[in-house]
C-alpha atoms as a PDB file:
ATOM      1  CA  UNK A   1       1.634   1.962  -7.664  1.00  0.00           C
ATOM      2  CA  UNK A   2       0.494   4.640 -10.358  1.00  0.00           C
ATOM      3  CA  UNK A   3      -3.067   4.196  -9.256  1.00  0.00           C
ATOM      4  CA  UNK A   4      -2.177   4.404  -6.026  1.00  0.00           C
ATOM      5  CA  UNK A   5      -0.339   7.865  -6.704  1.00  0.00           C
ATOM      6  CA  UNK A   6      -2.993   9.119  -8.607  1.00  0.00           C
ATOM      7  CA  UNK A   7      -5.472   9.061  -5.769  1.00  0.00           C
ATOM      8  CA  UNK A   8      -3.138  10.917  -3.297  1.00  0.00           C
ATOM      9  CA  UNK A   9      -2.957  13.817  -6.218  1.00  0.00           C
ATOM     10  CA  UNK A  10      -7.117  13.505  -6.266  1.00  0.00           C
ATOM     11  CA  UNK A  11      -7.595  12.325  -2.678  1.00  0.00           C
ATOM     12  CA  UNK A  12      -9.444  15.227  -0.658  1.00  0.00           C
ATOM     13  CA  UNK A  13      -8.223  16.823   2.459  1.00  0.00           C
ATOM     14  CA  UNK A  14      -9.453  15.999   5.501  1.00  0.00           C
ATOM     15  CA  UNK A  15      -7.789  17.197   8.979  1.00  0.00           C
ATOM     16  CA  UNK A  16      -5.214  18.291   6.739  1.00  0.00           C
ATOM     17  CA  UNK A  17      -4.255  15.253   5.259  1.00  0.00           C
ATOM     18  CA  UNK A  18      -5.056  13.575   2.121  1.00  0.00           C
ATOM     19  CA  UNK A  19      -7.991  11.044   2.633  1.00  0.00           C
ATOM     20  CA  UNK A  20      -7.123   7.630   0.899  1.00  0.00           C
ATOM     21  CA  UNK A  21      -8.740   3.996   0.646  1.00  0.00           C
ATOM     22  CA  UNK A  22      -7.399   1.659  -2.006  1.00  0.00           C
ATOM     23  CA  UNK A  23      -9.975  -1.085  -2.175  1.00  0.00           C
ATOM     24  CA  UNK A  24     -10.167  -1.445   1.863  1.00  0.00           C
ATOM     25  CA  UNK A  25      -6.236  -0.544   2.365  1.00  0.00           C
ATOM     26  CA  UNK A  26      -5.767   2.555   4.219  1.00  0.00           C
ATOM     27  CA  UNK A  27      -3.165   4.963   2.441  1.00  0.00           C
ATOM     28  CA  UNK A  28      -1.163   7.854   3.906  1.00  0.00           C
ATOM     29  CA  UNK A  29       0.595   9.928   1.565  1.00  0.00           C
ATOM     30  CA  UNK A  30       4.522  11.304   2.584  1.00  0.00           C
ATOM     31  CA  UNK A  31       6.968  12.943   0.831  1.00  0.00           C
ATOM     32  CA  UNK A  32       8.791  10.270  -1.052  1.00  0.00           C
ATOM     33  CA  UNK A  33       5.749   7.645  -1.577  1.00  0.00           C
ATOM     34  CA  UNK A  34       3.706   6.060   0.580  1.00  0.00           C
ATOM     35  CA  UNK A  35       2.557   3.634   3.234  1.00  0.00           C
ATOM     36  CA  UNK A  36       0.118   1.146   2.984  1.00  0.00           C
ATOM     37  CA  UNK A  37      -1.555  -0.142   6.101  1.00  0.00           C
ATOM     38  CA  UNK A  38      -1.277  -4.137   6.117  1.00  0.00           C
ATOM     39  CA  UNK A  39      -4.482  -4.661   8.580  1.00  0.00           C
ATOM     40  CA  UNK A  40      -6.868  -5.975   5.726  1.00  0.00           C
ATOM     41  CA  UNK A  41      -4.536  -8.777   5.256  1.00  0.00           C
ATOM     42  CA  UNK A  42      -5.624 -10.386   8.739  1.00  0.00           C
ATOM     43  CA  UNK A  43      -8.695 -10.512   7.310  1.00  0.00           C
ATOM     44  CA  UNK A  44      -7.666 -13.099   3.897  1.00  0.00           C
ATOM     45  CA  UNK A  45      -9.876 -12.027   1.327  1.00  0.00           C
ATOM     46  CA  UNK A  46      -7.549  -9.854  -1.221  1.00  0.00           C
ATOM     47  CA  UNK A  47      -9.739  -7.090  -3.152  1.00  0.00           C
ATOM     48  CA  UNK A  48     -10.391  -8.344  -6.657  1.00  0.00           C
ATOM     49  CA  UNK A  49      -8.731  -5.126  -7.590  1.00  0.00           C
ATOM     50  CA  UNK A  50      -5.443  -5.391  -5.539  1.00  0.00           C
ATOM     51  CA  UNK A  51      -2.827  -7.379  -7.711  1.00  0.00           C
ATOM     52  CA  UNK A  52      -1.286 -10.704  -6.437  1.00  0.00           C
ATOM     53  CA  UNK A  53       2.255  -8.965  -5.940  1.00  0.00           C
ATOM     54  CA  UNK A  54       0.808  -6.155  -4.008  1.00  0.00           C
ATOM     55  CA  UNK A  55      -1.230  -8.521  -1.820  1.00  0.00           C
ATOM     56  CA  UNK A  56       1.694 -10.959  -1.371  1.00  0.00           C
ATOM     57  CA  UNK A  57       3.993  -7.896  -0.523  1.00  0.00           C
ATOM     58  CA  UNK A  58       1.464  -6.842   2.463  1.00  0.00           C
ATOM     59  CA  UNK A  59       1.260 -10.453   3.168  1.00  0.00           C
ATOM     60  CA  UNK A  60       4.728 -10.684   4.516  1.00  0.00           C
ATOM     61  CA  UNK A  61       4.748  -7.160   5.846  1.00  0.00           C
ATOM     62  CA  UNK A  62       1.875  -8.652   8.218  1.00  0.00           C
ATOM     63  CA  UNK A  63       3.812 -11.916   8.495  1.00  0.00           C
ATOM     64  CA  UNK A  64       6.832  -9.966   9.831  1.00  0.00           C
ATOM     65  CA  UNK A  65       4.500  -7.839  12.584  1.00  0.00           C
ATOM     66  CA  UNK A  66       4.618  -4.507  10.174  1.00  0.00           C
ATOM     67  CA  UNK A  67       1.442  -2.767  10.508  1.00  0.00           C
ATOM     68  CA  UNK A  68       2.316  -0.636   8.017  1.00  0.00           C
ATOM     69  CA  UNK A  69       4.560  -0.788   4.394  1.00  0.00           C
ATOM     70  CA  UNK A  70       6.939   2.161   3.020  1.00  0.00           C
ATOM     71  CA  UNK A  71       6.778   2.537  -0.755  1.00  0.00           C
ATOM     72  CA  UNK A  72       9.254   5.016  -1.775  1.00  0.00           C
ATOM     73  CA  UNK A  73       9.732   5.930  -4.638  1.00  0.00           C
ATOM     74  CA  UNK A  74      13.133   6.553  -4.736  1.00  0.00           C
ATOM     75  CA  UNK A  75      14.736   3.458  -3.770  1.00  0.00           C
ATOM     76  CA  UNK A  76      15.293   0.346  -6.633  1.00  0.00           C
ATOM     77  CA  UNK A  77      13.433  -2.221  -6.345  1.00  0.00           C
ATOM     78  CA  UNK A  78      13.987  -4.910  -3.666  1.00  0.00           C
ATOM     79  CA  UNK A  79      14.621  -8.400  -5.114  1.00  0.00           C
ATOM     80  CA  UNK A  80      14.282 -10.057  -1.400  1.00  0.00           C
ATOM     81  CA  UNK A  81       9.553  -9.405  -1.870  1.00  0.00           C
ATOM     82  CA  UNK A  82       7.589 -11.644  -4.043  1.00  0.00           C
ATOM     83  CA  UNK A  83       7.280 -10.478  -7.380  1.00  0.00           C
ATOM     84  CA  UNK A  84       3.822 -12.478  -8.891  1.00  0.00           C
ATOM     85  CA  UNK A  85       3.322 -11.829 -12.800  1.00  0.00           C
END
């Protein structure tokens, strides 16, 4: 998640918005985190650089119709998603 909010600090700005790919996963940036879009998971082939949680986290986003993930920030972590070491 660091390196993820690292490139919205770097990302530049197009239309306004900062412009973010993480290995193939689109990114948009909000106040409190941000979303991660889950359409590279229909797909099946996880970027060697995505980590097995993160991939099996979008997994059952796209599993459970979500298009897109929240990750904010603010909120403790949720026991109920796979947590892969």
């Amino acid at each position: 998640m660091r390196t993820i909010e690292r490139l919205i600090r770097s990302a530049p700005i197009t239309d306004g918005r900062p412009a973010i790919d993480f290995h193939g996963i689109a990114v948009e940036a909000h106040r409190y985190g941000f979303f991660l879009n889950t359409a590279l998971v229909l797909e099946d082939d996880r970027p060697v650089d995505v980590s097995d949680t993160l991939w099996a986290i979008l997994e059952a986003a796209e599993r459970q119709g979500c298009d897109w993930l929240l990750i904010d920030r603010d909120e403790p972590v949720c026991t109920e998603l796979p947590l892969l070491s």
